[in-house]
Protein backbone atom coordinates (compact mmCIF):
# COMPACT_ATOMS: atom_id res chain seq x y z
CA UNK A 1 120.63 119.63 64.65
CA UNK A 2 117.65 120.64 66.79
CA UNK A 3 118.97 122.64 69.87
CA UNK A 4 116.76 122.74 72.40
CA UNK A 5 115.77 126.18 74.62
CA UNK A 6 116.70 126.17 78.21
CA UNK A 7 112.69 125.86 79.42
CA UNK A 8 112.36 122.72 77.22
CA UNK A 9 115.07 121.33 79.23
CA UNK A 10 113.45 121.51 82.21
CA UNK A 11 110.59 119.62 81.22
CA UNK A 12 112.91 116.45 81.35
CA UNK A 13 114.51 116.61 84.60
CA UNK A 14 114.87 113.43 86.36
CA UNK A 15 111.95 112.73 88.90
CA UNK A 16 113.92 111.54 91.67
CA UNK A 17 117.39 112.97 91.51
CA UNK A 18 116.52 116.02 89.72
CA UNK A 19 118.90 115.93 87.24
CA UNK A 20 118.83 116.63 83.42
CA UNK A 21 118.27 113.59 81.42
CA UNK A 22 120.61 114.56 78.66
CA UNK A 23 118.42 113.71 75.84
CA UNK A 24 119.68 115.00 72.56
CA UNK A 25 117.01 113.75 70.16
CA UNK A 26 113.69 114.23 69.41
CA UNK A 27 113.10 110.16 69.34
CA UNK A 28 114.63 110.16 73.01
CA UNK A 29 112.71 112.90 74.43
CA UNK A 30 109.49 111.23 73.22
CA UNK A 31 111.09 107.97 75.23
CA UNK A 32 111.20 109.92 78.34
CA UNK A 33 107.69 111.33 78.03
CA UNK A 34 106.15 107.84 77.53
CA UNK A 35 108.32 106.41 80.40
CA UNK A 36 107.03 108.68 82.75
CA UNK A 37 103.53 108.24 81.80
CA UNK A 38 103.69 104.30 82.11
CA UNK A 39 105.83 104.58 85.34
CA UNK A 40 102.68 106.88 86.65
CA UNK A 41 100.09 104.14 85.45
CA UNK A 42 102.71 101.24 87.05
CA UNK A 43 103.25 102.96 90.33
CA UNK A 44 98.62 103.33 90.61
CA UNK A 45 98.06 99.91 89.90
CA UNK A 46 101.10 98.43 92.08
CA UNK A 47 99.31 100.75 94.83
CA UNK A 48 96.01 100.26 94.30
CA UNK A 49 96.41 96.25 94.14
CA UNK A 50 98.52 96.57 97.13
CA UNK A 51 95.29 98.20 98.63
CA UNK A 52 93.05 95.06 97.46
CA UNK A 53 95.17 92.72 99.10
CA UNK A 54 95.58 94.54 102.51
CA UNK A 55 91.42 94.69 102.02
CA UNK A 56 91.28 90.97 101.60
CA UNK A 57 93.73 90.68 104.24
CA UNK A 58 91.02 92.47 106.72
CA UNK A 59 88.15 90.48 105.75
CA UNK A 60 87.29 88.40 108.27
CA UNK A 61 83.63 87.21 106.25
CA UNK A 62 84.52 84.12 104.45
CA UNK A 63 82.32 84.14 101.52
CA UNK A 64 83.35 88.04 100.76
CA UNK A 65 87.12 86.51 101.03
CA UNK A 66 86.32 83.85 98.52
CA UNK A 67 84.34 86.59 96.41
CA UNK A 68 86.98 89.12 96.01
CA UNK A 69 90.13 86.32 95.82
CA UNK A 70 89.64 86.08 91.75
CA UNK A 71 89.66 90.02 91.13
CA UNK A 72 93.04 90.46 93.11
CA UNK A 73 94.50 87.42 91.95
CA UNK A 74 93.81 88.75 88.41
CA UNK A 75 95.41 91.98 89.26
CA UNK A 76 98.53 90.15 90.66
CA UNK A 77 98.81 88.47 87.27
CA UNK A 78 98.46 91.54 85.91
CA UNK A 79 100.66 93.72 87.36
CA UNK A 80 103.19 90.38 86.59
CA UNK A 81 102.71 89.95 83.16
CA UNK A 82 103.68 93.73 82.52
CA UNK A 83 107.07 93.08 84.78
CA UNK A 84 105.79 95.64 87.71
CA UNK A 85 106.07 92.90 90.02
CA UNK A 86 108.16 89.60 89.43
CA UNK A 87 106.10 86.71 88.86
CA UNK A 88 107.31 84.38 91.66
CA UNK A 89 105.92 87.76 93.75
CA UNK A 90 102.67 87.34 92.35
CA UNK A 91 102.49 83.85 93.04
CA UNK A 92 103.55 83.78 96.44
CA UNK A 93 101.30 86.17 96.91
CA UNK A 94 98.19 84.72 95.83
CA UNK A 95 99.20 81.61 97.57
CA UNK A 96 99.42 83.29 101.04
CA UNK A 97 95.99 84.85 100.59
CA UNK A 98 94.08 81.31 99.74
CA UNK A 99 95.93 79.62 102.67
CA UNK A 100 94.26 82.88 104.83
CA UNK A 101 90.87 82.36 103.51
CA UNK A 102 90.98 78.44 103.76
CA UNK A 103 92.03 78.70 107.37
CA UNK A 104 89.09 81.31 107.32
């Protein structure tokens, strides 16, 4: 069995709590690696879609509303279809922001 050195260990500490993730295999330490880097990519589109709607949320110009409406609705779907937000999020979402640019 591969036994892994004490530095390798620390490479797979837990982001939040800090602790070890106890991975014994070389299939499950690959698992962590990947799951960090698509938690990364998650957490910078959940952020930077949370920035387009606060933008659209400012806009008091109608027609720049309208204009930018598709591309964040297309990033709420987005961010739904890959389960970083739940759908009925999105949706509720999307439906707040065209009942602010209607009333606009």
């Amino acid at each position: 069995m591969h036994r892994l050195h004490e530095f390798e260990y620390e490479l797979y500490l837990h982001p939040l709590t800090g602790k070890n993730d106890m991975a014994h295999h070389k299939s499950a330490l690959k698992r962590i690696r990947s799951d960090r880097k698509k938690a990364t990519q998650n957490r910078y589109y959940h952020k930077t879609t949370r920035n387009a709607v606060r933008a659209l949320r400012a806009t008091t110009d109608p027609k720049k509303a309208a204009e930018m409406l598709p591309v964040v609705s297309a990033m709420l779907d987005k961010l739904a279809k890959n389960n970083v937000i739940h759908k009925n999020k999105a949706s509720n979402l999307k439906s707040s922001l065209a009942i602010y640019i209607a009333k606009l």
